[in-house]
N, C-alpha and C. Protein backbone atom coordinates (compact mmCIF):
# COMPACT_ATOMS: atom_id res chain seq x y z
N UNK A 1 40.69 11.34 50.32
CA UNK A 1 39.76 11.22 49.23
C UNK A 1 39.47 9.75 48.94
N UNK A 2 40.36 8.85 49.27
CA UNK A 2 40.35 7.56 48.45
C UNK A 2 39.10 6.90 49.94
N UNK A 3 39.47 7.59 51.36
CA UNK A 3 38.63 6.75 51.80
C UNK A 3 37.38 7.09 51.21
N UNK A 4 36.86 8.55 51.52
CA UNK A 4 35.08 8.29 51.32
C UNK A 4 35.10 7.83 49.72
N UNK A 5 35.91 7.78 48.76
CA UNK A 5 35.54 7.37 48.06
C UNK A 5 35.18 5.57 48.11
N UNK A 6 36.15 4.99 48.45
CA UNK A 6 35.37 3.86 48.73
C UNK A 6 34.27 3.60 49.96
N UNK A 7 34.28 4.61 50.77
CA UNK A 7 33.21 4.61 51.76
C UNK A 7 31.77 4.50 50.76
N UNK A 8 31.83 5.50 49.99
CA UNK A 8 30.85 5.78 48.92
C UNK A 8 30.43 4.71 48.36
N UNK A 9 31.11 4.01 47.83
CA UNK A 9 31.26 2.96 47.04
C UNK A 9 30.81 1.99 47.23
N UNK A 10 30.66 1.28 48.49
CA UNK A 10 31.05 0.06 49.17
C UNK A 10 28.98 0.45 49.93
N UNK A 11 28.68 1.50 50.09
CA UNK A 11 27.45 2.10 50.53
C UNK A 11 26.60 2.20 49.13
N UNK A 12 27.14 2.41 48.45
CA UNK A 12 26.57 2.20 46.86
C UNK A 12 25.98 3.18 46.57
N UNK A 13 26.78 4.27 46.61
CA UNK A 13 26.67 5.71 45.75
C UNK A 13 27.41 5.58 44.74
N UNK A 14 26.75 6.12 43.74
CA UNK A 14 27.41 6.46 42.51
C UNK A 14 28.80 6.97 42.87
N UNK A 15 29.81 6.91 41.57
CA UNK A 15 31.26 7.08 41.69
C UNK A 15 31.41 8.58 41.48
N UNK A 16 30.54 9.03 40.17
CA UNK A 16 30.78 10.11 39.45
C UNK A 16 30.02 10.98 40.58
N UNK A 17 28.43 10.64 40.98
CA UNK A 17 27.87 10.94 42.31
C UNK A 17 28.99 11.93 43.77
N UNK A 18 29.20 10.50 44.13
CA UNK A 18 30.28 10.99 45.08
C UNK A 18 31.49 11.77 44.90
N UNK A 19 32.27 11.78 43.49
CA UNK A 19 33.29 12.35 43.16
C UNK A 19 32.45 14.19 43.22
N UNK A 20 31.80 14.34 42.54
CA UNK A 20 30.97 15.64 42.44
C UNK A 20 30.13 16.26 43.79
N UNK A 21 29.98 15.04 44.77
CA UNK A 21 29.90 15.77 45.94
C UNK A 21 30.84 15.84 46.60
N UNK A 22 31.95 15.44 46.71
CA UNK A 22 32.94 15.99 47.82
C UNK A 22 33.70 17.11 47.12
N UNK A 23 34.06 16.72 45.89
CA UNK A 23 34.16 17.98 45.07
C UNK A 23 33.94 19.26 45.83
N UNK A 24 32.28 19.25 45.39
CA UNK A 24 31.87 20.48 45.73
C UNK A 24 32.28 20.51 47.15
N UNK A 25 31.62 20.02 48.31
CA UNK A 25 31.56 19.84 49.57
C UNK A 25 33.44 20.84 50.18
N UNK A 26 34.04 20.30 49.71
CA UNK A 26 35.86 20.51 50.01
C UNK A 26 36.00 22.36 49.27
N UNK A 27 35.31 22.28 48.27
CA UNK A 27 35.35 24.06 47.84
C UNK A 27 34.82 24.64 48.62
N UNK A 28 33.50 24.70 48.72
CA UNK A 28 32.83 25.43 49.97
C UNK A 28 32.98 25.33 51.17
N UNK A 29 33.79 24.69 51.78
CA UNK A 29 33.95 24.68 52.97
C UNK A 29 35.56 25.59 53.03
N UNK A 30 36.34 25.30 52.23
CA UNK A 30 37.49 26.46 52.10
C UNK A 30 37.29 27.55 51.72
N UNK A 31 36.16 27.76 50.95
CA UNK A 31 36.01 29.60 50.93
C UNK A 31 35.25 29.56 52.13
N UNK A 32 34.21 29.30 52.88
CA UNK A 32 33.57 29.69 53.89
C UNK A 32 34.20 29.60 54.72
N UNK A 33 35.31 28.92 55.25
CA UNK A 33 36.01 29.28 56.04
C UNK A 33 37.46 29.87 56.13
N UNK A 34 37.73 30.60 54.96
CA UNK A 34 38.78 31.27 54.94
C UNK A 34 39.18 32.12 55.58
N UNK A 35 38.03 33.30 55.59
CA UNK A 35 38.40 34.70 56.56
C UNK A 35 38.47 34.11 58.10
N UNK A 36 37.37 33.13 58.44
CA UNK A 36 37.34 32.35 59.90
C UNK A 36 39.12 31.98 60.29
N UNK A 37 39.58 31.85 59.23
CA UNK A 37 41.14 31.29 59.70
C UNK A 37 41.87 32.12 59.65
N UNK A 38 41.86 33.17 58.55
CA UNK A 38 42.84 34.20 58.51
C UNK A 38 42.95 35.23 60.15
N UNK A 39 41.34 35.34 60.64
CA UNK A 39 40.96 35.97 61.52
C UNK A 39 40.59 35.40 63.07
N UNK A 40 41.54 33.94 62.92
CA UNK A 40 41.00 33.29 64.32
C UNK A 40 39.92 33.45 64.62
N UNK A 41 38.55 33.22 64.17
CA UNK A 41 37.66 33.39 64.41
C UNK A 41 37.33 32.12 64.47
N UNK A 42 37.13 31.38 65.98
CA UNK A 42 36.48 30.17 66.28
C UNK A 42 34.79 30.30 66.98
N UNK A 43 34.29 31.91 66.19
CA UNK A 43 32.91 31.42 66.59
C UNK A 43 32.21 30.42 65.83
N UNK A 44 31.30 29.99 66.58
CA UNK A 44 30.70 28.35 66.33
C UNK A 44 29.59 29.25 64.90
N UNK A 45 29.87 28.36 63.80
CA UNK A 45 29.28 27.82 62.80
C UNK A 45 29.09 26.76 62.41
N UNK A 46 30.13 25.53 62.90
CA UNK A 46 29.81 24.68 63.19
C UNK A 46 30.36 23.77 64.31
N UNK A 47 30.08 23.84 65.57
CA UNK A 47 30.62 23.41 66.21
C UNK A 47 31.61 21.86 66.47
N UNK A 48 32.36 22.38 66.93
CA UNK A 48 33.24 21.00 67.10
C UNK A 48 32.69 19.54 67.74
N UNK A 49 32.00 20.12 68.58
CA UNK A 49 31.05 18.91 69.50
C UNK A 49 29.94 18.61 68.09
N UNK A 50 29.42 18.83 67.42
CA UNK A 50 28.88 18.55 66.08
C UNK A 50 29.65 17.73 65.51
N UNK A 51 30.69 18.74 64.71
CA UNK A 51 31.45 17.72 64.33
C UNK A 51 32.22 16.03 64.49
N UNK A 52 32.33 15.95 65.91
CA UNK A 52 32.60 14.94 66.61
C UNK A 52 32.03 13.75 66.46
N UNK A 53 30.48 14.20 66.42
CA UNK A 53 29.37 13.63 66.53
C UNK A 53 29.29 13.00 65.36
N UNK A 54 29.72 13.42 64.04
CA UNK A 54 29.54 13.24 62.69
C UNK A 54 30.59 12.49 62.75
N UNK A 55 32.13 12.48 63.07
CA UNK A 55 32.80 11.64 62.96
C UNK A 55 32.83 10.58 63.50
N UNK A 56 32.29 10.09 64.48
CA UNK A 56 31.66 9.08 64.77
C UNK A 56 30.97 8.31 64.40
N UNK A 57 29.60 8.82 64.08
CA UNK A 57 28.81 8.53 62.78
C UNK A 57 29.41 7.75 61.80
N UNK A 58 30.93 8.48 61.58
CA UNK A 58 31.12 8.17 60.21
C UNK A 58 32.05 6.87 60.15
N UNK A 59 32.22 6.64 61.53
CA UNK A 59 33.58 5.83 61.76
C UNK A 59 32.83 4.34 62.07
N UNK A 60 31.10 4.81 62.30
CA UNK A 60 30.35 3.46 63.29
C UNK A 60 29.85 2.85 61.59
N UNK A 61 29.42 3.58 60.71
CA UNK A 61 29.22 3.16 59.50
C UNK A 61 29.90 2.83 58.30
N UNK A 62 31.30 3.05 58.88
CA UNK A 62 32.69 2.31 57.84
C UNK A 62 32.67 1.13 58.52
N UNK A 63 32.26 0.92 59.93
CA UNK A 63 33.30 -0.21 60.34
C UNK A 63 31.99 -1.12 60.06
N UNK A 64 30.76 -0.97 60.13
CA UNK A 64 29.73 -1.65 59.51
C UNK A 64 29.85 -2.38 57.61
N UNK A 65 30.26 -0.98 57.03
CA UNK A 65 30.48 -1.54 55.53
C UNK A 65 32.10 -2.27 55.62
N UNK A 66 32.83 -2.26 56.75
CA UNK A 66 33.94 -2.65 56.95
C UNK A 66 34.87 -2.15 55.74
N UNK A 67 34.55 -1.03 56.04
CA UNK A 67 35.92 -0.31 55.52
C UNK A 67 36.69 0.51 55.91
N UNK A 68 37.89 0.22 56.01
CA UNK A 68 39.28 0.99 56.51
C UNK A 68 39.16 2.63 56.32
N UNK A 69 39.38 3.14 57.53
CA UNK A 69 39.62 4.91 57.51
C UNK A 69 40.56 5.35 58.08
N UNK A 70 41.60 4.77 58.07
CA UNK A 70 43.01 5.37 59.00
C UNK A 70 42.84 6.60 58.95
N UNK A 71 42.41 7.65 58.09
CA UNK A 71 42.67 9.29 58.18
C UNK A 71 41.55 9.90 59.19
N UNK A 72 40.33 9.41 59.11
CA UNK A 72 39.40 9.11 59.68
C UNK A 72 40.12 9.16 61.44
N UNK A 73 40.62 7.61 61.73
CA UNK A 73 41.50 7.62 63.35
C UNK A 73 42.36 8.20 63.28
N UNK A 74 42.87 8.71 62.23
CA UNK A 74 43.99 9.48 62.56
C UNK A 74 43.36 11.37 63.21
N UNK A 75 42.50 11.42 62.31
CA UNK A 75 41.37 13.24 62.71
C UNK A 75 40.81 12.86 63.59
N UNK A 76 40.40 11.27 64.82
CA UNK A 76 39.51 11.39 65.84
C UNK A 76 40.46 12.25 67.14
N UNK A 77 41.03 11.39 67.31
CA UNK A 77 41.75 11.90 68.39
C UNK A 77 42.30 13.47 69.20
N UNK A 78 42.66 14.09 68.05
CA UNK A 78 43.13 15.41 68.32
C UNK A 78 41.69 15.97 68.28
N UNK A 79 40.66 15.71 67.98
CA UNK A 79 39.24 16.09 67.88
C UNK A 79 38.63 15.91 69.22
N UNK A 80 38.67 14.67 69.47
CA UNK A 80 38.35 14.08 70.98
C UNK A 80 39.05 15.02 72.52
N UNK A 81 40.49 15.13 71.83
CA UNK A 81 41.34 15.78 72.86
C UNK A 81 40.54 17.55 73.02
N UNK A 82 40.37 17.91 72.16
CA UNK A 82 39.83 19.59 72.34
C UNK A 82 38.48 19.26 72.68
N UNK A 83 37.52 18.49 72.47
CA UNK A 83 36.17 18.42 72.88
C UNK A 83 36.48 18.23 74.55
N UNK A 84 37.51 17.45 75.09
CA UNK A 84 37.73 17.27 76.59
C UNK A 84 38.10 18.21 77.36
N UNK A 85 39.52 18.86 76.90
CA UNK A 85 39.33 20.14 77.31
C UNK A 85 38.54 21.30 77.10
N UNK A 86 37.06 21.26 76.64
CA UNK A 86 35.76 22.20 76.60
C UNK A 86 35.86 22.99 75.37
N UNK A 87 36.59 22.96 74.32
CA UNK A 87 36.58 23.66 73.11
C UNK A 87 35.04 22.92 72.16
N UNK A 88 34.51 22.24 73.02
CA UNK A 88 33.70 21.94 71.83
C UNK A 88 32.01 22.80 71.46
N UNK A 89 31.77 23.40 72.10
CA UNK A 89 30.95 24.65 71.96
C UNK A 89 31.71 25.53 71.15
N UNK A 90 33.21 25.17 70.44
CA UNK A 90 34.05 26.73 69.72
C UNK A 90 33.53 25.88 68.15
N UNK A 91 33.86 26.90 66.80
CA UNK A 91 33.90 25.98 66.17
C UNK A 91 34.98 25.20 65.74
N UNK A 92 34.56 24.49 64.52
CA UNK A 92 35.92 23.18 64.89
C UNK A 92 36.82 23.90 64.22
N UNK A 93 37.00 24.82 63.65
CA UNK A 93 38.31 25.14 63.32
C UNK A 93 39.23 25.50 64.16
N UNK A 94 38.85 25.79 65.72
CA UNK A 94 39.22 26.18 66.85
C UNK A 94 40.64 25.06 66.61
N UNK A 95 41.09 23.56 66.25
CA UNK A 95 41.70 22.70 65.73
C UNK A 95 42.86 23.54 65.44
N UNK A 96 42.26 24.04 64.10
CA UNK A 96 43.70 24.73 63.48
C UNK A 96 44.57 25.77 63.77
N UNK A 97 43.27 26.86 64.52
CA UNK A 97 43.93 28.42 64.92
C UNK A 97 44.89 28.25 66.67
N UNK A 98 44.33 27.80 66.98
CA UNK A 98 44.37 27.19 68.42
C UNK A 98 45.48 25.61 68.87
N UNK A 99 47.03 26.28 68.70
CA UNK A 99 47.21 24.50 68.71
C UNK A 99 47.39 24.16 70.34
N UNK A 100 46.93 24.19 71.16
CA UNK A 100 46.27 24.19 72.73
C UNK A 100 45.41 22.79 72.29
N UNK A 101 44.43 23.63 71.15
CA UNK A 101 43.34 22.44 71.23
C UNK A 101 43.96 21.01 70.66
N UNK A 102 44.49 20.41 70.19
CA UNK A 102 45.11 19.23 69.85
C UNK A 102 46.01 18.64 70.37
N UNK A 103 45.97 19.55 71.54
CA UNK A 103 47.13 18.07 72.90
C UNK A 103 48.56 18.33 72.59
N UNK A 104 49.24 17.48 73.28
CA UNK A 104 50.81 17.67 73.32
C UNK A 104 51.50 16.91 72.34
């Protein structure tokens, strides 16, 4: 939380702004993907190769506002590792149900 919050910050979004969108953003994404986890269900809603793509994104525009995301490098890698071995057409929760996909 503390990174995008200063990600936010430092990009010059509002505080209260950003606090109220990840907010929301972090609820809806745990009910919408609840039954997906209870039920191993890694069909693509949003794919991992998407996702990837976004974390990248997100990692090329911290290091621009030069700000630190260790959690950020810490979620690339095991992300990177399942996109290599071809999970990335699954969706990304394929991550959690699946520990194959996150390497040794």
């Amino acid at each position: 939380m503390a990174e995008l919050l200063q990600f936010c910050e430092r990009g010059g979004v509002d505080r209260a702004l950003a606090v109220d969108s990840i907010d929301g953003a972090f609820g809806r994404i745990a009910a919408s993907k609840r039954q997906q986890l209870l039920d191993r269900d890694t069909e693509p809603r949003f794919t991992l190769d998407a996702l990837l793509k976004d974390l990248l994104l997100a990692r090329e525009a911290a290091r621009s506002l030069q700000v630190d995301m260790p959690m950020l490098e810490t979620v690339l890698p095991p992300i990177e590792h399942a996109s290599a071995e071809g999970l990335g057409d699954r969706d990304y929760i394929v991550v959690a149900v699946e520990p194959v996909a996150i390497g040794p």
